[in-house]
C-alpha atoms as a PDB file:
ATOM      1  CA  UNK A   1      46.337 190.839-164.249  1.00  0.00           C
ATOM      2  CA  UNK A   2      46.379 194.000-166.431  1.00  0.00           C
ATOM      3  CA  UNK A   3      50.122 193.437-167.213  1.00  0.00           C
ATOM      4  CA  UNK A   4      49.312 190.119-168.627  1.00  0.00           C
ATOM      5  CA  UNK A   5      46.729 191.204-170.652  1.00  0.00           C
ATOM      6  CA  UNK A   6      49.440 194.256-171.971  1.00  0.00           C
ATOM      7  CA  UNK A   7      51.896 190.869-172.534  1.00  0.00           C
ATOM      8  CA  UNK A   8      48.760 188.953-174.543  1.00  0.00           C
ATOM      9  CA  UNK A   9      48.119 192.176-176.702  1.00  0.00           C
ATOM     10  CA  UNK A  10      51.991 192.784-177.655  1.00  0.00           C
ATOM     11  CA  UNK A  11      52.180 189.103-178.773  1.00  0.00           C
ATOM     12  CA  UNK A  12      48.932 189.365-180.622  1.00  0.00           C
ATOM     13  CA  UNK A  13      50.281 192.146-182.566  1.00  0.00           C
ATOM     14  CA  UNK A  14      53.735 191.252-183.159  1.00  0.00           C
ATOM     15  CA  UNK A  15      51.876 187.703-184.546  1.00  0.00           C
ATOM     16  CA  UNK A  16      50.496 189.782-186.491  1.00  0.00           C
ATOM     17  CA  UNK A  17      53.113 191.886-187.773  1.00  0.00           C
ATOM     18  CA  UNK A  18      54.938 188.499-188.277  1.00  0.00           C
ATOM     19  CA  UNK A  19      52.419 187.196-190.052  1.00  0.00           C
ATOM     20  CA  UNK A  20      52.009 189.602-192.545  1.00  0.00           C
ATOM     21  CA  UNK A  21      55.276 190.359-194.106  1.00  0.00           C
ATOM     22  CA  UNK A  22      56.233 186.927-193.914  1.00  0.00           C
ATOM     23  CA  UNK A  23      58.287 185.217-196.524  1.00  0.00           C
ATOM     24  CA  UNK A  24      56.299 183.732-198.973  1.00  0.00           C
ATOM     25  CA  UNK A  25      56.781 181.351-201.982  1.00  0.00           C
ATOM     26  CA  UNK A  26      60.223 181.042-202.152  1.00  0.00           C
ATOM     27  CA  UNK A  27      62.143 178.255-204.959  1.00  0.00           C
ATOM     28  CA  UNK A  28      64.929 177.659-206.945  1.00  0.00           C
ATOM     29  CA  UNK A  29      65.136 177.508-210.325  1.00  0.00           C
ATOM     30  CA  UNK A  30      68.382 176.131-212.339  1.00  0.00           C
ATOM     31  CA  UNK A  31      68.810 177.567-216.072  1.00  0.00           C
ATOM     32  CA  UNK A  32      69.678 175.608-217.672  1.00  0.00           C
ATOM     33  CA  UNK A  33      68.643 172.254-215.829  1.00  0.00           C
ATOM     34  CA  UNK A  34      70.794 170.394-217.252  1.00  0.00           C
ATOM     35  CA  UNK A  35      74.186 172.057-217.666  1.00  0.00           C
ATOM     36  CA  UNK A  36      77.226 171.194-220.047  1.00  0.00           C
ATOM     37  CA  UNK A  37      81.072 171.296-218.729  1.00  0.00           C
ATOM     38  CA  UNK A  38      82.555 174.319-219.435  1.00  0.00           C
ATOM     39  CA  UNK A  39      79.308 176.521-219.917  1.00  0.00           C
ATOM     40  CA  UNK A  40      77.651 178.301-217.842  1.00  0.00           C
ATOM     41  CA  UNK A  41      74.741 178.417-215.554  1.00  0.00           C
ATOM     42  CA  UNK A  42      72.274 180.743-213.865  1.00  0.00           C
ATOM     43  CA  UNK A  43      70.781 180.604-210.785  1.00  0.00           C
ATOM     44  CA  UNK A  44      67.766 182.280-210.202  1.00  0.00           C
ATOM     45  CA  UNK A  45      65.492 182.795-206.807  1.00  0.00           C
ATOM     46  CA  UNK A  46      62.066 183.097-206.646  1.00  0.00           C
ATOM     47  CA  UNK A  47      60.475 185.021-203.418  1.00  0.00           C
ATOM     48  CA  UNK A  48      57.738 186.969-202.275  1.00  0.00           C
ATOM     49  CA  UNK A  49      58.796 189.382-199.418  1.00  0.00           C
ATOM     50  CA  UNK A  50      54.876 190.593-198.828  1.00  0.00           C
ATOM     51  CA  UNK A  51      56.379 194.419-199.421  1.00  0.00           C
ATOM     52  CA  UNK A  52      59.085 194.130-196.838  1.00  0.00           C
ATOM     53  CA  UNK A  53      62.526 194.926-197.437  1.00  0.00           C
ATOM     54  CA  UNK A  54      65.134 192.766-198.427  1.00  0.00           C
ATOM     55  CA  UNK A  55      67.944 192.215-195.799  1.00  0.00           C
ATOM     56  CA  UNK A  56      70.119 189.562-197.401  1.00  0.00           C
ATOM     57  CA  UNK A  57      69.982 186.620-199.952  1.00  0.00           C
ATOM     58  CA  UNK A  58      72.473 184.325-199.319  1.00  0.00           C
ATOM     59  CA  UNK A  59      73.828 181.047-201.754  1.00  0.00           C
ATOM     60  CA  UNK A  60      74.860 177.897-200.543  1.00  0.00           C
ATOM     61  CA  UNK A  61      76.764 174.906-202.696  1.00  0.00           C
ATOM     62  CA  UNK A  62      76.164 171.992-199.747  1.00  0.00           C
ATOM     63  CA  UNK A  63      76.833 173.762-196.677  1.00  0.00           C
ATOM     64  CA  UNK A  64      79.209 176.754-198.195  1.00  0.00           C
ATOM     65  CA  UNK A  65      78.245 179.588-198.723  1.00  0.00           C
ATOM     66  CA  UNK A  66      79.502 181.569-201.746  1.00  0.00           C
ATOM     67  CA  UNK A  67      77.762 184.636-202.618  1.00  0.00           C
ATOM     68  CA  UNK A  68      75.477 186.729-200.547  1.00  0.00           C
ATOM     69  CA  UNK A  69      74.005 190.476-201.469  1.00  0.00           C
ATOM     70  CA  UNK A  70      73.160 192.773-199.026  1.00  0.00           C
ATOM     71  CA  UNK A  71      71.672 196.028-200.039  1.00  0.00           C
ATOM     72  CA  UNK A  72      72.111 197.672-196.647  1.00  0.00           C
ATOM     73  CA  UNK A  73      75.766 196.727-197.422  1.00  0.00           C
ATOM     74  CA  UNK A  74      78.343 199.013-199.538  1.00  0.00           C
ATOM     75  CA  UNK A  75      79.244 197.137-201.723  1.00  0.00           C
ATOM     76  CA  UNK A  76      76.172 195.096-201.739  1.00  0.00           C
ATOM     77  CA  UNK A  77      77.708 191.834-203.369  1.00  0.00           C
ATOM     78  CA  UNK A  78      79.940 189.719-201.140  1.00  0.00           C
ATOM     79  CA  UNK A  79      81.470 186.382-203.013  1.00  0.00           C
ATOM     80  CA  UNK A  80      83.596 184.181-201.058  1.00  0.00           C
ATOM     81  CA  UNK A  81      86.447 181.922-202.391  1.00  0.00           C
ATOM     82  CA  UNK A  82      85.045 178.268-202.576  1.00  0.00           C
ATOM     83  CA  UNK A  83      87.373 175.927-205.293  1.00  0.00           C
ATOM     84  CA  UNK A  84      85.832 175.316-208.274  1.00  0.00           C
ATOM     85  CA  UNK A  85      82.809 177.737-208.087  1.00  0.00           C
ATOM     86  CA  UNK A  86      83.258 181.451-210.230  1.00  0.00           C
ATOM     87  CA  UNK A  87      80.806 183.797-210.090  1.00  0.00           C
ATOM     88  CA  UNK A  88      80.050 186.744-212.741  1.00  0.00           C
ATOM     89  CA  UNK A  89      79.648 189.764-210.375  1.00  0.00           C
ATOM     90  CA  UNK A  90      78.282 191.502-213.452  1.00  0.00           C
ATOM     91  CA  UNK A  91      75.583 189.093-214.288  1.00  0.00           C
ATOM     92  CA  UNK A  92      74.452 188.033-210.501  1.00  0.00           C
ATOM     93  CA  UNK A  93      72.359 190.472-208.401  1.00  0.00           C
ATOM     94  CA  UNK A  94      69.577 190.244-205.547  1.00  0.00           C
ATOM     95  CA  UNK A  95      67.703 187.404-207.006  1.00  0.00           C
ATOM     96  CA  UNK A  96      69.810 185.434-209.468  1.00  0.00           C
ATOM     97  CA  UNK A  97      73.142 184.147-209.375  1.00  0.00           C
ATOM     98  CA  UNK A  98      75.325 182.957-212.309  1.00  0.00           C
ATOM     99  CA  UNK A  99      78.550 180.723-212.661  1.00  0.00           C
ATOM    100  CA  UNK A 100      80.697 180.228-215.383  1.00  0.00           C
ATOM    101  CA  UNK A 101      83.065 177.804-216.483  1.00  0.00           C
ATOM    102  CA  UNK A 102      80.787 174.645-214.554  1.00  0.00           C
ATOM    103  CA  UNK A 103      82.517 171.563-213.933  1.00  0.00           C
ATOM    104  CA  UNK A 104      81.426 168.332-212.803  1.00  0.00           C
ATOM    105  CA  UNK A 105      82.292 169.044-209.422  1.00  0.00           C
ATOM    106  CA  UNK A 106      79.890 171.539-208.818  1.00  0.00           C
ATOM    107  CA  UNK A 107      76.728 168.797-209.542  1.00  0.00           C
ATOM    108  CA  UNK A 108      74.346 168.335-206.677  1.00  0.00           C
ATOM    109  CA  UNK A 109      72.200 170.480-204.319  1.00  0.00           C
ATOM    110  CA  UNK A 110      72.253 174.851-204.369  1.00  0.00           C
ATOM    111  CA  UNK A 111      70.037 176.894-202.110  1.00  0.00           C
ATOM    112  CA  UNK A 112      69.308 180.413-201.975  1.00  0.00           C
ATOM    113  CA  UNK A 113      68.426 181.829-197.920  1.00  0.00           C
ATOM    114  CA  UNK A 114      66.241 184.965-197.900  1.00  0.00           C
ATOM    115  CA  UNK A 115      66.055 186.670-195.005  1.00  0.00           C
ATOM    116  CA  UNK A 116      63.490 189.999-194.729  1.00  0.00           C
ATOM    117  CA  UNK A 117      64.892 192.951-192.895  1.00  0.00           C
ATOM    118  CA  UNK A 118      63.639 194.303-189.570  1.00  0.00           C
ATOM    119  CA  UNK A 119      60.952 193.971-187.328  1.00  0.00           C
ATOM    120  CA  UNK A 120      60.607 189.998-188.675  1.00  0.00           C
ATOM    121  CA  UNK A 121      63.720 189.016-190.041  1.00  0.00           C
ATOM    122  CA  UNK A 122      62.150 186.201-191.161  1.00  0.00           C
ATOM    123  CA  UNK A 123      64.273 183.682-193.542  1.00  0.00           C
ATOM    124  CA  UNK A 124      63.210 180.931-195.820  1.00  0.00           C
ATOM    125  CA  UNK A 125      64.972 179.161-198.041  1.00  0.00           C
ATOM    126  CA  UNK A 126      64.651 177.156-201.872  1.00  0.00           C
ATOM    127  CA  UNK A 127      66.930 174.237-202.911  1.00  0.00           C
ATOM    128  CA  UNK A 128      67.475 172.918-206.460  1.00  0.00           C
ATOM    129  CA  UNK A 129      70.156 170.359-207.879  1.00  0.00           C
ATOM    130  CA  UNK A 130      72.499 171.211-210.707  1.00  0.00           C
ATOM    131  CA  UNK A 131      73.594 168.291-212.980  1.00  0.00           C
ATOM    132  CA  UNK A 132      76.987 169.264-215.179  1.00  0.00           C
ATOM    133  CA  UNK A 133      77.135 166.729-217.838  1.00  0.00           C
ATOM    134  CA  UNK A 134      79.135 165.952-220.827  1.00  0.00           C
ATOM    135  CA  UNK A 135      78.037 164.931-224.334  1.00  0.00           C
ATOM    136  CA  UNK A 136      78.830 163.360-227.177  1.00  0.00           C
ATOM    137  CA  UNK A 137      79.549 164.423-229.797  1.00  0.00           C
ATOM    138  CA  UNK A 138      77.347 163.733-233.449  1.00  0.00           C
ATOM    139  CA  UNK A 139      75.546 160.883-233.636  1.00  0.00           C
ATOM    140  CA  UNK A 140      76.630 156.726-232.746  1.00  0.00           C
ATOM    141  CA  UNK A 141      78.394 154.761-235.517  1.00  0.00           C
ATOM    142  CA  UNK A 142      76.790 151.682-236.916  1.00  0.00           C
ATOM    143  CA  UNK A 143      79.082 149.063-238.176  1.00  0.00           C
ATOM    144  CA  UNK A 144      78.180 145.344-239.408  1.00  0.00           C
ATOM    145  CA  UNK A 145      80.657 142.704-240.167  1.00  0.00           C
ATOM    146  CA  UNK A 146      79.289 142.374-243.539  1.00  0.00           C
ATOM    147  CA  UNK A 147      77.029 144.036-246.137  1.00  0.00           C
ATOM    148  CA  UNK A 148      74.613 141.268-247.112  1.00  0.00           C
ATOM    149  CA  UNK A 149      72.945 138.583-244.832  1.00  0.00           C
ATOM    150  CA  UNK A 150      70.931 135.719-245.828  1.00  0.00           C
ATOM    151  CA  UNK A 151      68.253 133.329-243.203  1.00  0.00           C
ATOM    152  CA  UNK A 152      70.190 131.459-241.245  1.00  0.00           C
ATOM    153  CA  UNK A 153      73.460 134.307-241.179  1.00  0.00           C
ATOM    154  CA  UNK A 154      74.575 135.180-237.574  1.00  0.00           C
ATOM    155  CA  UNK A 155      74.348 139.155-238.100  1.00  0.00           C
ATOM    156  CA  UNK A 156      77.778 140.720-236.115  1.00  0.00           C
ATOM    157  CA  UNK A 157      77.369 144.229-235.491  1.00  0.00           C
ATOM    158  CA  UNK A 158      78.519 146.811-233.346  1.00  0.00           C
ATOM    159  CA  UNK A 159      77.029 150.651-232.278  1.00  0.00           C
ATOM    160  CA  UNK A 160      79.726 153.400-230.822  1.00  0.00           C
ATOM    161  CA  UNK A 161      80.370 156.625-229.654  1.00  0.00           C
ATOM    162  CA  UNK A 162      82.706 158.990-227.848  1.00  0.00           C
ATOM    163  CA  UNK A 163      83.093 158.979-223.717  1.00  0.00           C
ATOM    164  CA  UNK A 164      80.447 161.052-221.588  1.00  0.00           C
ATOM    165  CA  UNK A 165      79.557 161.436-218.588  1.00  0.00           C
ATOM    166  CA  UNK A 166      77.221 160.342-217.673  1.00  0.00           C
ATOM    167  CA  UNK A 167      77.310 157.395-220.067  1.00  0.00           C
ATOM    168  CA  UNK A 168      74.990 156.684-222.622  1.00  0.00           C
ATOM    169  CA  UNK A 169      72.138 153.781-222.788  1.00  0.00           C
ATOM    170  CA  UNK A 170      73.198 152.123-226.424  1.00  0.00           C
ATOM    171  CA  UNK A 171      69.999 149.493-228.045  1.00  0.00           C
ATOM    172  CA  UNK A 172      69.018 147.920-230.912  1.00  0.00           C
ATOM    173  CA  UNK A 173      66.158 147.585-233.281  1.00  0.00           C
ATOM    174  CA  UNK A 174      66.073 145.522-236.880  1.00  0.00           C
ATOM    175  CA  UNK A 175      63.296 146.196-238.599  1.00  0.00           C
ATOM    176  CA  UNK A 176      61.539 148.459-235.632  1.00  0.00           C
ATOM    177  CA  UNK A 177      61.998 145.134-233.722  1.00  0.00           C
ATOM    178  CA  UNK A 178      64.218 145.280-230.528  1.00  0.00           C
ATOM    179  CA  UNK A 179      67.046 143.331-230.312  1.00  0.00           C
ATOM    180  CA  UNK A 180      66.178 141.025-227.442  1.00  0.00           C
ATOM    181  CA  UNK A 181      68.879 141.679-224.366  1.00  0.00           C
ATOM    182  CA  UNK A 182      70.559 138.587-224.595  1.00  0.00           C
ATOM    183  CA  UNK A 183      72.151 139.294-228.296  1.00  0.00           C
ATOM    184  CA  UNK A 184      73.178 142.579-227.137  1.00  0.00           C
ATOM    185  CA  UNK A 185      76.067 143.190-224.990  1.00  0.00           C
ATOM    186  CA  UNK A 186      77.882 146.999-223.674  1.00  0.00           C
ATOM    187  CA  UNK A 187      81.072 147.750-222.644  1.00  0.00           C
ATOM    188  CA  UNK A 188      83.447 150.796-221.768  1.00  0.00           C
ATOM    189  CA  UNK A 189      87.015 150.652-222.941  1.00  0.00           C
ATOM    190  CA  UNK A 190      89.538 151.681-220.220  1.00  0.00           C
ATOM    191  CA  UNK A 191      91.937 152.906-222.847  1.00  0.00           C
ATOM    192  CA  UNK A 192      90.432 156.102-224.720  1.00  0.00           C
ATOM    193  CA  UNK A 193      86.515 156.009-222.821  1.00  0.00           C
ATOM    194  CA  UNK A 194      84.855 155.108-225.868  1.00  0.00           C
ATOM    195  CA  UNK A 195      81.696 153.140-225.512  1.00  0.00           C
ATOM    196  CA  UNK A 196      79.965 151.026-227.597  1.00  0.00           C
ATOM    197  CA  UNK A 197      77.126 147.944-227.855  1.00  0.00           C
ATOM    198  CA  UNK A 198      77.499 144.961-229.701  1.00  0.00           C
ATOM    199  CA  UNK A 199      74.910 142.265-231.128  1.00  0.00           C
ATOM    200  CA  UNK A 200      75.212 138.410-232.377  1.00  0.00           C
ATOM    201  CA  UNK A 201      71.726 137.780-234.110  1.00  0.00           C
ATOM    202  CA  UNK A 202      71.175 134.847-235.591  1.00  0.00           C
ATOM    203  CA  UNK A 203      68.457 135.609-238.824  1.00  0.00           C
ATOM    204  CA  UNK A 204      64.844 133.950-239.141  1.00  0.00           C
ATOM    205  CA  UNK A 205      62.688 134.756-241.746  1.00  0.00           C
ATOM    206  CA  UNK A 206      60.678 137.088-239.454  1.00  0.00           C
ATOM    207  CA  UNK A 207      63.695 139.387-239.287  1.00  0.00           C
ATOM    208  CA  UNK A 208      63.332 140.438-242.710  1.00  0.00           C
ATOM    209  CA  UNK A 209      60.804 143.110-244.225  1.00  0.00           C
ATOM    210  CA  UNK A 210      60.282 142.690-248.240  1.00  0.00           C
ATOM    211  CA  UNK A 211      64.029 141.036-248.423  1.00  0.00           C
ATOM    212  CA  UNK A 212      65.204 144.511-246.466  1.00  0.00           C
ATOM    213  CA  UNK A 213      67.223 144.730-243.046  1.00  0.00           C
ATOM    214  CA  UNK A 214      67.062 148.218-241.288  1.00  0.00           C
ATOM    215  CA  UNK A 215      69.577 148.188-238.296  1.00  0.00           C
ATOM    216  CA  UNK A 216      69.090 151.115-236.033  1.00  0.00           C
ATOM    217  CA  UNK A 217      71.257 152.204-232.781  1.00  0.00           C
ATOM    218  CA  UNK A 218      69.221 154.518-230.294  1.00  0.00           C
ATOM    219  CA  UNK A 219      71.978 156.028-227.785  1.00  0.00           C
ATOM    220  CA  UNK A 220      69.873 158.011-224.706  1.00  0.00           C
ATOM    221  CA  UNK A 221      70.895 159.832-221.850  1.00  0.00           C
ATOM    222  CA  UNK A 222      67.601 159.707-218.987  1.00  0.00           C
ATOM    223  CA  UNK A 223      65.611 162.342-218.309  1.00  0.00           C
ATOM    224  CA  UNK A 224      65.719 164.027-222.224  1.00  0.00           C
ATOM    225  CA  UNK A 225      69.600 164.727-221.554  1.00  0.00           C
ATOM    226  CA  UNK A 226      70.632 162.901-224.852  1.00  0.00           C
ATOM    227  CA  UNK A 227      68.909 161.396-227.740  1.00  0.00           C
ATOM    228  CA  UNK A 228      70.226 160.136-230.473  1.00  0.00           C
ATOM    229  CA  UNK A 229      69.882 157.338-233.691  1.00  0.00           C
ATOM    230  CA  UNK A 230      71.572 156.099-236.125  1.00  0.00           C
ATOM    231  CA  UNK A 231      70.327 153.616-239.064  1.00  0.00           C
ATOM    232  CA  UNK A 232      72.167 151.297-241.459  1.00  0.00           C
ATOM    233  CA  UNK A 233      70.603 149.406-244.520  1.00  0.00           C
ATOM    234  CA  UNK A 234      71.857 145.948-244.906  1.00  0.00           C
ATOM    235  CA  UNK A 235      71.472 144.304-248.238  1.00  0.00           C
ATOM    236  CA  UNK A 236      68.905 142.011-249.599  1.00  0.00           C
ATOM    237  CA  UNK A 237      69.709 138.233-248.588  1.00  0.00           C
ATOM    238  CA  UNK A 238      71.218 137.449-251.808  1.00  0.00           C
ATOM    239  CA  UNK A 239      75.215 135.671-251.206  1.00  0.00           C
ATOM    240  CA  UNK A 240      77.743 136.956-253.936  1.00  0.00           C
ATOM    241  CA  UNK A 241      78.296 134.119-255.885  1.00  0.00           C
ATOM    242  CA  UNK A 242      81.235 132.084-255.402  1.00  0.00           C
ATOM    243  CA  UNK A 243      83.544 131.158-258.594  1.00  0.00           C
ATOM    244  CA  UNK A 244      83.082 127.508-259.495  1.00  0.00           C
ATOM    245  CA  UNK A 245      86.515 125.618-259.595  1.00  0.00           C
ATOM    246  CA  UNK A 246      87.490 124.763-263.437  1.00  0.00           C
ATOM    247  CA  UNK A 247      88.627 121.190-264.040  1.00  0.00           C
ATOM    248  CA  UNK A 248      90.503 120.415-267.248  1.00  0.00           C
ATOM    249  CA  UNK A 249      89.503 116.754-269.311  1.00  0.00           C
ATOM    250  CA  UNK A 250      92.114 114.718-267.608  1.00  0.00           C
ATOM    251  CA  UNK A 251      90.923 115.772-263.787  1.00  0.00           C
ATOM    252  CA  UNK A 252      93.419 118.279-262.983  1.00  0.00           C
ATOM    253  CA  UNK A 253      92.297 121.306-261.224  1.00  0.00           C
ATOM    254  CA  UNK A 254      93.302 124.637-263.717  1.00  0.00           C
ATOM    255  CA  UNK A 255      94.929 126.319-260.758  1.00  0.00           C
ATOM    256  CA  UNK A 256      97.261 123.909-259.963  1.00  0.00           C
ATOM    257  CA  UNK A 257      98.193 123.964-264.158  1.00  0.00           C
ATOM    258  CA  UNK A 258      98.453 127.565-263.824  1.00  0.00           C
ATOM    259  CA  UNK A 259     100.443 127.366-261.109  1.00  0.00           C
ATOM    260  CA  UNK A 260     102.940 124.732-262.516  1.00  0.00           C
ATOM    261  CA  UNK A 261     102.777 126.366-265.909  1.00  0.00           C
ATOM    262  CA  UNK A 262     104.472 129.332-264.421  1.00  0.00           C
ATOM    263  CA  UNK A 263     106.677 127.716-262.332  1.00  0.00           C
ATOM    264  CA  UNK A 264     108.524 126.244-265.322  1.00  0.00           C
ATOM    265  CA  UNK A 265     108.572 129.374-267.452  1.00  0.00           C
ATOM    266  CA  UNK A 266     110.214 130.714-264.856  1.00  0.00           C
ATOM    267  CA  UNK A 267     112.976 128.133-264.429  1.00  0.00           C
ATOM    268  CA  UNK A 268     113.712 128.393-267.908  1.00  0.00           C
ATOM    269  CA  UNK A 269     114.083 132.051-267.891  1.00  0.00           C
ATOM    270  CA  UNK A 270     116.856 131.030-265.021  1.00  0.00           C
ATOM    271  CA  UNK A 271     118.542 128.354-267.002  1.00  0.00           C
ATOM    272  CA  UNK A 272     118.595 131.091-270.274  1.00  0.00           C
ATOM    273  CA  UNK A 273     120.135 133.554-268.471  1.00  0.00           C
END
């Protein structure tokens, strides 16, 4: 009996000791979220250790583990050879973590393992997901079959911008009005990634605002990744005016003169000769 009460105390205190340096609050944060090929990122956990010692933080991509710093350890920092992941020794330490040169390979889930160092040992870990992206560059390109449109016009026009990854959401507005989806179509060449949106409008009166058409392209990555627009001001509905056809007295058109006029002078420059 008294031995089992010595076995309830020891687990009553060790409980105890557990309990109060265990891990606590422990996350991932990615900086910056969202990360552009070729730059770099930083990695940074956040733990509370409840004043007991650090024994190791480890880092994972997936299932691999790539760095770990142990300051029991000499050296401390440990990085391991994965393909495609570099690590700045002189910019990580024990609670952040930085990679240069990110490609899109290294998108998707990173955790950081803490583990506290004796009596507990107790490990917990934070997980965060790394998007590499790639933008465009400047803003899309607006370009309409013509300048001028009158009522009744079928307006052609066409929105583009250089490849990325992921690709971009093209739409339309005229006037602040969006361009319903059925006028609007998108597409992604095969040859040089380019991407653009398209539109076949046919003009009603409502269209216009005082005579004015304001085109505007709106190309958007989700989740505040991209955001750009671009605006183009068509002319009023006015046609350039077509030159009427002069007809001499006798009925003849004055081209077809012209035309015959010059056809003889030039024969008899080739008979003078």
């Amino acid at each position: 009996m008294k031995t089992r009460h010595l076995w309830l105390e020891a687990a009553v205190l060790f409980f105890a000791i557990t309990s109060a340096s265990c891990l606590q609050k422990v996350s991932l944060e990615v900086v910056p979220p969202v990360v552009r090929r070729g730059q770099e990122a930083i990695l940074r956990c956040h733990y509370d250790l409840q004043e007991a010692p650090l024994y190791s933080l480890k880092w994972y991509r997936g299932r691999h583990e790539f760095y770990r710093f142990s300051p029991s350890e000499d050296p401390p920092i440990k990085i391991f050879n994965i393909s495609g992941i570099y690590v700045d020794p002189d910019n990580s330490n024990q609670s952040q973590v930085t990679l240069r040169k990110v490609d899109f390979g290294l998108s998707g889930t990173f955790s950081c393992e803490v583990t506290a160092d004796a009596p507990t040992f107790s490990t917990a870990s934070g997980t965060k997901n790394l998007t590499v992206v790639s933008l465009p560059d400047g803003r899309p390109v607006i370009v309409s079959e013509r300048e001028r449109y009158d009522i009744g016009d079928m307006l052609r026009a066409n929105c583009s911008l250089p490849s990325s990854k992921p690709p971009v959401h093209l739409s339309f507005t005229l006037n602040n009005m969006p361009v319903e989806a059925t006028a609007r179509q998108q597409r992604t060449k095969d040859d040089d990634g380019a991407q653009w949106s398209e539109i076949n409008l046919l003009l009603q009166p409502f269209h216009y605002a005082n005579g004015q058409l304001t085109l505007r392209c709106t190309a958007q990555i989700p989740n505040g990744i991209y955001l750009k627009t671009s605006e183009l001001q068509l002319g009023t509905g006015l046609r350039e005016p077509v030159p009427e056809r002069v007809t001499s007295e006798n009925g003849s058109d004055s081209h077809t003169m012209t035309f015959v006029t010059i056809l003889c002078v030039g024969m008899l420059h080739l008979l003078l000769r």
